[in-house]
C-alpha atoms as a PDB file:
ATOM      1  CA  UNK A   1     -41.485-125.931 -12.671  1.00  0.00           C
ATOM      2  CA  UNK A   2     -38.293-124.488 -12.454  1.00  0.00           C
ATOM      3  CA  UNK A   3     -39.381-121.567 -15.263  1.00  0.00           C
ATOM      4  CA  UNK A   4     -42.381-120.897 -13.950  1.00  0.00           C
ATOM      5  CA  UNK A   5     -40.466-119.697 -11.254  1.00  0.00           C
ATOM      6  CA  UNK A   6     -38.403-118.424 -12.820  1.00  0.00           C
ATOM      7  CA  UNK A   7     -40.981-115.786 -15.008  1.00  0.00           C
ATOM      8  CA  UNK A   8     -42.253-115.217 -11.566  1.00  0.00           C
ATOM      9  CA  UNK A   9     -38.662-113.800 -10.312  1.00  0.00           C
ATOM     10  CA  UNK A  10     -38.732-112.111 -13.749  1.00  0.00           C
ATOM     11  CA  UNK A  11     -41.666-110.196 -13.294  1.00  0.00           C
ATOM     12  CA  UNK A  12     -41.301-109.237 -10.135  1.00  0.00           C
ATOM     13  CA  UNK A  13     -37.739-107.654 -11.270  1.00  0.00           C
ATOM     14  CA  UNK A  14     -39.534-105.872 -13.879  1.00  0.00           C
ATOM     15  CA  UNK A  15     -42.409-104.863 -11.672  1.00  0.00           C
ATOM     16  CA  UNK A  16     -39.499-103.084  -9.231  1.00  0.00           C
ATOM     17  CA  UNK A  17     -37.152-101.227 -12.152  1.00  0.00           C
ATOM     18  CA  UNK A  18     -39.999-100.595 -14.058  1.00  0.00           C
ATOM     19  CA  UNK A  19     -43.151 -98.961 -11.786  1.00  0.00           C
ATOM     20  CA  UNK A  20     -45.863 -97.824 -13.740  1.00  0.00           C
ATOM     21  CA  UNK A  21     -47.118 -94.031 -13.651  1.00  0.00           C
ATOM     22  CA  UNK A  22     -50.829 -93.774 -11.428  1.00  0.00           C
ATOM     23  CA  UNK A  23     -53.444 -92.959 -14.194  1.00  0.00           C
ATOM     24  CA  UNK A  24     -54.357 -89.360 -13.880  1.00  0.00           C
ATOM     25  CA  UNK A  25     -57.812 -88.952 -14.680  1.00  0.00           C
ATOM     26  CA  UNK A  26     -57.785 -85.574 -15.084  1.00  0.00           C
ATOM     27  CA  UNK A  27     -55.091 -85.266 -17.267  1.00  0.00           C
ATOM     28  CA  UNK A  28     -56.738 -87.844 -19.284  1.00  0.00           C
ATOM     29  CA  UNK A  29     -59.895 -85.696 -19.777  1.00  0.00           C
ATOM     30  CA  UNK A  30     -58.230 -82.646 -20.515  1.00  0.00           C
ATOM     31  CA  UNK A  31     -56.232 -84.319 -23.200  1.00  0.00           C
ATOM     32  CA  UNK A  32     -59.058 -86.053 -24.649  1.00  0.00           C
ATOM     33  CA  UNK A  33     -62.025 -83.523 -24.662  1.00  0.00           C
ATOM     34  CA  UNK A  34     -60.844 -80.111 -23.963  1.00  0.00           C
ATOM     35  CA  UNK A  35     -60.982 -77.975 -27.429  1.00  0.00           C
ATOM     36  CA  UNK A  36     -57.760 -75.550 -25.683  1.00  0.00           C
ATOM     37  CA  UNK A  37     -56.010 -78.691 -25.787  1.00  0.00           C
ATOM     38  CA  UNK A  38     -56.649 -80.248 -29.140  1.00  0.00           C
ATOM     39  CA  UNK A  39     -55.934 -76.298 -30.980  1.00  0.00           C
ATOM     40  CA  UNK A  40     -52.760 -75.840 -28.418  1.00  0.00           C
ATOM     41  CA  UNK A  41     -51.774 -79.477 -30.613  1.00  0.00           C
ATOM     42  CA  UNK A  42     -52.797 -78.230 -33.794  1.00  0.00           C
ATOM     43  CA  UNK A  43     -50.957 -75.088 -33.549  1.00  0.00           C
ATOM     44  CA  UNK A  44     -47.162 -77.141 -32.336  1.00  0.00           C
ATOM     45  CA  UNK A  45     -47.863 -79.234 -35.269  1.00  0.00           C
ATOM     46  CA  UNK A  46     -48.433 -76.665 -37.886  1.00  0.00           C
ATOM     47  CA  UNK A  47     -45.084 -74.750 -36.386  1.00  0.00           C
ATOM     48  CA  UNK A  48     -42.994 -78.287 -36.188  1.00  0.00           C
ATOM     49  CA  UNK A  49     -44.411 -78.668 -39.745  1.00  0.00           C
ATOM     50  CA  UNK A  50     -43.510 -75.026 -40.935  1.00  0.00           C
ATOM     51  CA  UNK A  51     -39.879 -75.258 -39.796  1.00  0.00           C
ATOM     52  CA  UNK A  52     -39.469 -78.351 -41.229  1.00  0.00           C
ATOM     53  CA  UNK A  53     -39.879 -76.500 -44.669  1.00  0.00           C
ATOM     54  CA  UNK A  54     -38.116 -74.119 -43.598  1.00  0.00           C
ATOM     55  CA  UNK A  55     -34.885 -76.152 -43.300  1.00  0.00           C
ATOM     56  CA  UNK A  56     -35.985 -78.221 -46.101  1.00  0.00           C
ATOM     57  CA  UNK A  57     -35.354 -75.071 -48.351  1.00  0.00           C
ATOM     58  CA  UNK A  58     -32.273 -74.022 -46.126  1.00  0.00           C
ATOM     59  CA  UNK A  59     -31.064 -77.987 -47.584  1.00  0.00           C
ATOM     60  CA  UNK A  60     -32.084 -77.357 -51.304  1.00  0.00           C
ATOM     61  CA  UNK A  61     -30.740 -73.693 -51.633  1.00  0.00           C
ATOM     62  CA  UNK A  62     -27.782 -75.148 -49.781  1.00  0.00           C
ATOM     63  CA  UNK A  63     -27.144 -77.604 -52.754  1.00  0.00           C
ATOM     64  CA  UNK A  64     -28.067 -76.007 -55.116  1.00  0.00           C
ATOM     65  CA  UNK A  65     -24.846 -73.159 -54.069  1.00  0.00           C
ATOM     66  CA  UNK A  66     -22.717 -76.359 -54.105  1.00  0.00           C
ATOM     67  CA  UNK A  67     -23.718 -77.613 -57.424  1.00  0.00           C
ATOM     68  CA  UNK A  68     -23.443 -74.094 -59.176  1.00  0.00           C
ATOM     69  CA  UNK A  69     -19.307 -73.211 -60.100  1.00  0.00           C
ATOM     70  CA  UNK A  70     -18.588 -70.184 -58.832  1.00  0.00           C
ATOM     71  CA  UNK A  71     -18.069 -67.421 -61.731  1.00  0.00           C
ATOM     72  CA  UNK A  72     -16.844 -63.982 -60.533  1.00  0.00           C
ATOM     73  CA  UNK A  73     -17.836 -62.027 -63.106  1.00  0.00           C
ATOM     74  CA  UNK A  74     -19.837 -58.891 -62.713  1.00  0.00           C
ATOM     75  CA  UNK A  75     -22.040 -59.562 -65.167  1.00  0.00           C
ATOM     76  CA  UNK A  76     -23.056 -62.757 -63.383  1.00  0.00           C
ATOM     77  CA  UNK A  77     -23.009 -60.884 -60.235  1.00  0.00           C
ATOM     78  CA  UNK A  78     -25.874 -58.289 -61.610  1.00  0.00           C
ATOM     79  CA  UNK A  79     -28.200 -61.282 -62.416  1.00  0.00           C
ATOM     80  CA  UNK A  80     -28.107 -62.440 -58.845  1.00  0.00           C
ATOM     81  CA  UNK A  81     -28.780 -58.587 -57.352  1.00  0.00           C
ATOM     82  CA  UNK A  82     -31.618 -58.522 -59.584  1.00  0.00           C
ATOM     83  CA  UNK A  83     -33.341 -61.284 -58.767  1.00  0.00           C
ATOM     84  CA  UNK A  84     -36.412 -60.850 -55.929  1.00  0.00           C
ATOM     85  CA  UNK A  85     -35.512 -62.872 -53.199  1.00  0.00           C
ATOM     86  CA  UNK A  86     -37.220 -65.685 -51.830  1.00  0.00           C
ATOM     87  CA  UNK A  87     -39.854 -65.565 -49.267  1.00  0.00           C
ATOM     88  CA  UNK A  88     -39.257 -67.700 -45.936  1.00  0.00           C
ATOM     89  CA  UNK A  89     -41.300 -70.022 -44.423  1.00  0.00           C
ATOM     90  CA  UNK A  90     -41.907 -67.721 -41.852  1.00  0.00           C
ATOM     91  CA  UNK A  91     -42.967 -64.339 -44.005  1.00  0.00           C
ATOM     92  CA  UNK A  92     -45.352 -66.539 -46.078  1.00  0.00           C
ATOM     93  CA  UNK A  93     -46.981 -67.937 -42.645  1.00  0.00           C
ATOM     94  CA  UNK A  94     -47.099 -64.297 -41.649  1.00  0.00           C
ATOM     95  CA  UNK A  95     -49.068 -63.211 -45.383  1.00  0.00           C
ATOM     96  CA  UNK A  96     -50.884 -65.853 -44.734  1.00  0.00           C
ATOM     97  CA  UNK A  97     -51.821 -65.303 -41.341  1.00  0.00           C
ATOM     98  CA  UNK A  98     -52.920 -61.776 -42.523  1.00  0.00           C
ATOM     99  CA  UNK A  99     -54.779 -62.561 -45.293  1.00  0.00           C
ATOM    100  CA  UNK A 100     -57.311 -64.792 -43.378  1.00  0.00           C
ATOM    101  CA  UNK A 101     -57.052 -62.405 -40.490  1.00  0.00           C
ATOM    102  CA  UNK A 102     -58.307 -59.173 -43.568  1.00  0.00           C
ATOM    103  CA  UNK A 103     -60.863 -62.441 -44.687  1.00  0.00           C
ATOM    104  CA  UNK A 104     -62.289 -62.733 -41.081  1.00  0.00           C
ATOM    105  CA  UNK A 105     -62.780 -59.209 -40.630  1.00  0.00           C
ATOM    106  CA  UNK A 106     -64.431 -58.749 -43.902  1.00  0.00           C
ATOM    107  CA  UNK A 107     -66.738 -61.586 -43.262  1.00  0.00           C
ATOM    108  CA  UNK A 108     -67.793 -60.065 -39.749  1.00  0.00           C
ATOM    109  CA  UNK A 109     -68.800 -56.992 -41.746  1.00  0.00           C
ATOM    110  CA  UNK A 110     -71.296 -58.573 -43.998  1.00  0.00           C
ATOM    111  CA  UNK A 111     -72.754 -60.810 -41.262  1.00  0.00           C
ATOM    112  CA  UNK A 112     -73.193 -57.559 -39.281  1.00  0.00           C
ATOM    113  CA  UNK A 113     -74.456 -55.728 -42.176  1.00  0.00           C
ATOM    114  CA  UNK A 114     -76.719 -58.587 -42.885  1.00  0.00           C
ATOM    115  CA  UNK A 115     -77.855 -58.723 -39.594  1.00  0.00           C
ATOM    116  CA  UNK A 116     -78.770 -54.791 -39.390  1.00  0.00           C
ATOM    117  CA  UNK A 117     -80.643 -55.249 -42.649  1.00  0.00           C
ATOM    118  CA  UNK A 118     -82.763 -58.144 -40.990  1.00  0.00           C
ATOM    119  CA  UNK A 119     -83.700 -56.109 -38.058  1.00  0.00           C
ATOM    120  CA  UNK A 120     -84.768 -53.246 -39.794  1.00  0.00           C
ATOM    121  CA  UNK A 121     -87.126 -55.736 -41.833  1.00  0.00           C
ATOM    122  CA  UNK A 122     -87.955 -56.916 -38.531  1.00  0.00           C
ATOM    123  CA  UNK A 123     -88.911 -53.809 -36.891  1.00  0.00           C
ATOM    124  CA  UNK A 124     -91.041 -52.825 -40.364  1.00  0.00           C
ATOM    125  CA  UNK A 125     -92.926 -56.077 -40.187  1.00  0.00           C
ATOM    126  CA  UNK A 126     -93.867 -55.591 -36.521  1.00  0.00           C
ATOM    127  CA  UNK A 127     -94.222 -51.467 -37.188  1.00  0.00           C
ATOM    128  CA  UNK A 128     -97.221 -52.825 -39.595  1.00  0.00           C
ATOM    129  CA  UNK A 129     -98.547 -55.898 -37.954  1.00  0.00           C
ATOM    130  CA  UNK A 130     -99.470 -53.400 -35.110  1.00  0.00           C
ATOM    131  CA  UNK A 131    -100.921 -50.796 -37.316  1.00  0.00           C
ATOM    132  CA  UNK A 132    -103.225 -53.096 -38.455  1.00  0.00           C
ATOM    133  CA  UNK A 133    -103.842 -55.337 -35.632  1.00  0.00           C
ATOM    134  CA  UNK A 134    -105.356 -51.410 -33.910  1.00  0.00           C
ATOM    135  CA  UNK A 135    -107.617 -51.289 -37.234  1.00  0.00           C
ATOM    136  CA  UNK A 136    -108.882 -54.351 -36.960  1.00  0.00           C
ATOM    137  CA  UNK A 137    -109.253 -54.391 -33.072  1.00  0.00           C
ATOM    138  CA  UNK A 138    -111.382 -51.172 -32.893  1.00  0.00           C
ATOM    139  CA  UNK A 139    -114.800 -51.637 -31.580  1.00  0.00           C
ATOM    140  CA  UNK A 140    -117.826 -49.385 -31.289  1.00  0.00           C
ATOM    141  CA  UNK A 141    -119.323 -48.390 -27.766  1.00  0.00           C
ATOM    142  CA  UNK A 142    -121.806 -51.756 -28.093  1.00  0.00           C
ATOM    143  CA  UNK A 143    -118.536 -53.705 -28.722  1.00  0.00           C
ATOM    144  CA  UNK A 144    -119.560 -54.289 -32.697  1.00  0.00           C
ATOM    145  CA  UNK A 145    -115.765 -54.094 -34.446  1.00  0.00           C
ATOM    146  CA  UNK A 146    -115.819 -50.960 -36.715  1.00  0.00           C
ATOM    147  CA  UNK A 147    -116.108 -51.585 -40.316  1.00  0.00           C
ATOM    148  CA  UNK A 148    -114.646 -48.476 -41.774  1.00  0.00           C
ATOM    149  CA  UNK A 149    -110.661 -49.559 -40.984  1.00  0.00           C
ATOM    150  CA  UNK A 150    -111.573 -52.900 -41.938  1.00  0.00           C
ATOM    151  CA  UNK A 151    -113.132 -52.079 -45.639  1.00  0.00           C
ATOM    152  CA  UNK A 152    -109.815 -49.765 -45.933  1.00  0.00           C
ATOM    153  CA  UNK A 153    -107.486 -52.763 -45.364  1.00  0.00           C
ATOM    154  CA  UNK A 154    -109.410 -55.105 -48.103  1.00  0.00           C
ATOM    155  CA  UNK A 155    -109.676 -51.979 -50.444  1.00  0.00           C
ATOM    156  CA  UNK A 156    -105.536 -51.642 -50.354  1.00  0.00           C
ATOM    157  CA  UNK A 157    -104.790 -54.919 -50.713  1.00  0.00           C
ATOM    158  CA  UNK A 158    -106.976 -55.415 -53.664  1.00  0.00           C
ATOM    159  CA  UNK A 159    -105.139 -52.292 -55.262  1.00  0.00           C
ATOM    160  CA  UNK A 160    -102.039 -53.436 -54.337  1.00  0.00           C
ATOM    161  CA  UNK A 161    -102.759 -57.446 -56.105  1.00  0.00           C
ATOM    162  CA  UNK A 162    -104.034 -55.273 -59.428  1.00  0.00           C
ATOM    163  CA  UNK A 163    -100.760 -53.588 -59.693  1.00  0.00           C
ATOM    164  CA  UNK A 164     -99.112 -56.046 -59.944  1.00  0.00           C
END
């Protein structure tokens, strides 16, 4: 009896040092389906996770100086000067960046190219379906459809199968 009371008193201290946050609904939604919200994510993680090897090299080149004995001769000097230096974290993100940016652009190119070409094949395809749709829709003053159009049409497309 006595700690049953007891967790009650418990709680209830808990409850009062402890009150939970209201549930916002529409920060829930946001976070959960909005696509701004999910790439604004993507793009803190891939920094947190870019400066992490940045510092991670910082660490290694930092031991590395430590575990090297420190010659001072010029002709050890020289070998250092000549040696490219290492790309950070941030100028390969920044290559990188521009090499899909060049990749994008290209790719826009050849979908617009590809799209002119398939309008122009679009526009020839209607440019003949109407030629011949007149021919074949041409009618005499009694409303017979004229032949002469007609026997053209089957006489081209039989020269056109035989040269082939």
């Amino acid at each position: 009896m006595k700690s049953s009371i007891q967790g009650i008193s418990n709680r209830k201290q808990m409850k009062e040092g402890n009150e939970k946050k209201p549930f916002n609904k529409k920060k829930y939604r946001l976070q959960k389906y909005s696509n701004k919200y999910k790439i604004k994510q993507w793009e803190e993680r891939k920094k947190k996770a870019i400066l992490r090897s940045f510092y991670k090299q910082i660490d290694k080149d930092q031991q590395r100086n430590l575990k090297k004995p420190s010659v001072f001769k010029d002709d050890n000097q020289n070998e250092h000067t000549t040696q490219p230096p290492k790309k950070s974290a941030f100028y390969k993100a920044k290559q990188e960046y521009l090499r899909k940016k060049d990749e994008k652009c290209k790719q826009k190119e050849e979908t617009l190219r590809v799209k002119a070409e398939r309008e122009e094949a679009l526009k020839k395809y209607k440019e003949k379906k109407m030629q011949t749709y007149k021919k074949l829709s041409k009618k005499t003053k009694t409303g017979q459809p004229v032949m002469k159009d007609r026997l053209e049409m089957l006489l081209e497309k039989i020269q056109q199968q035989v040269s082939m």
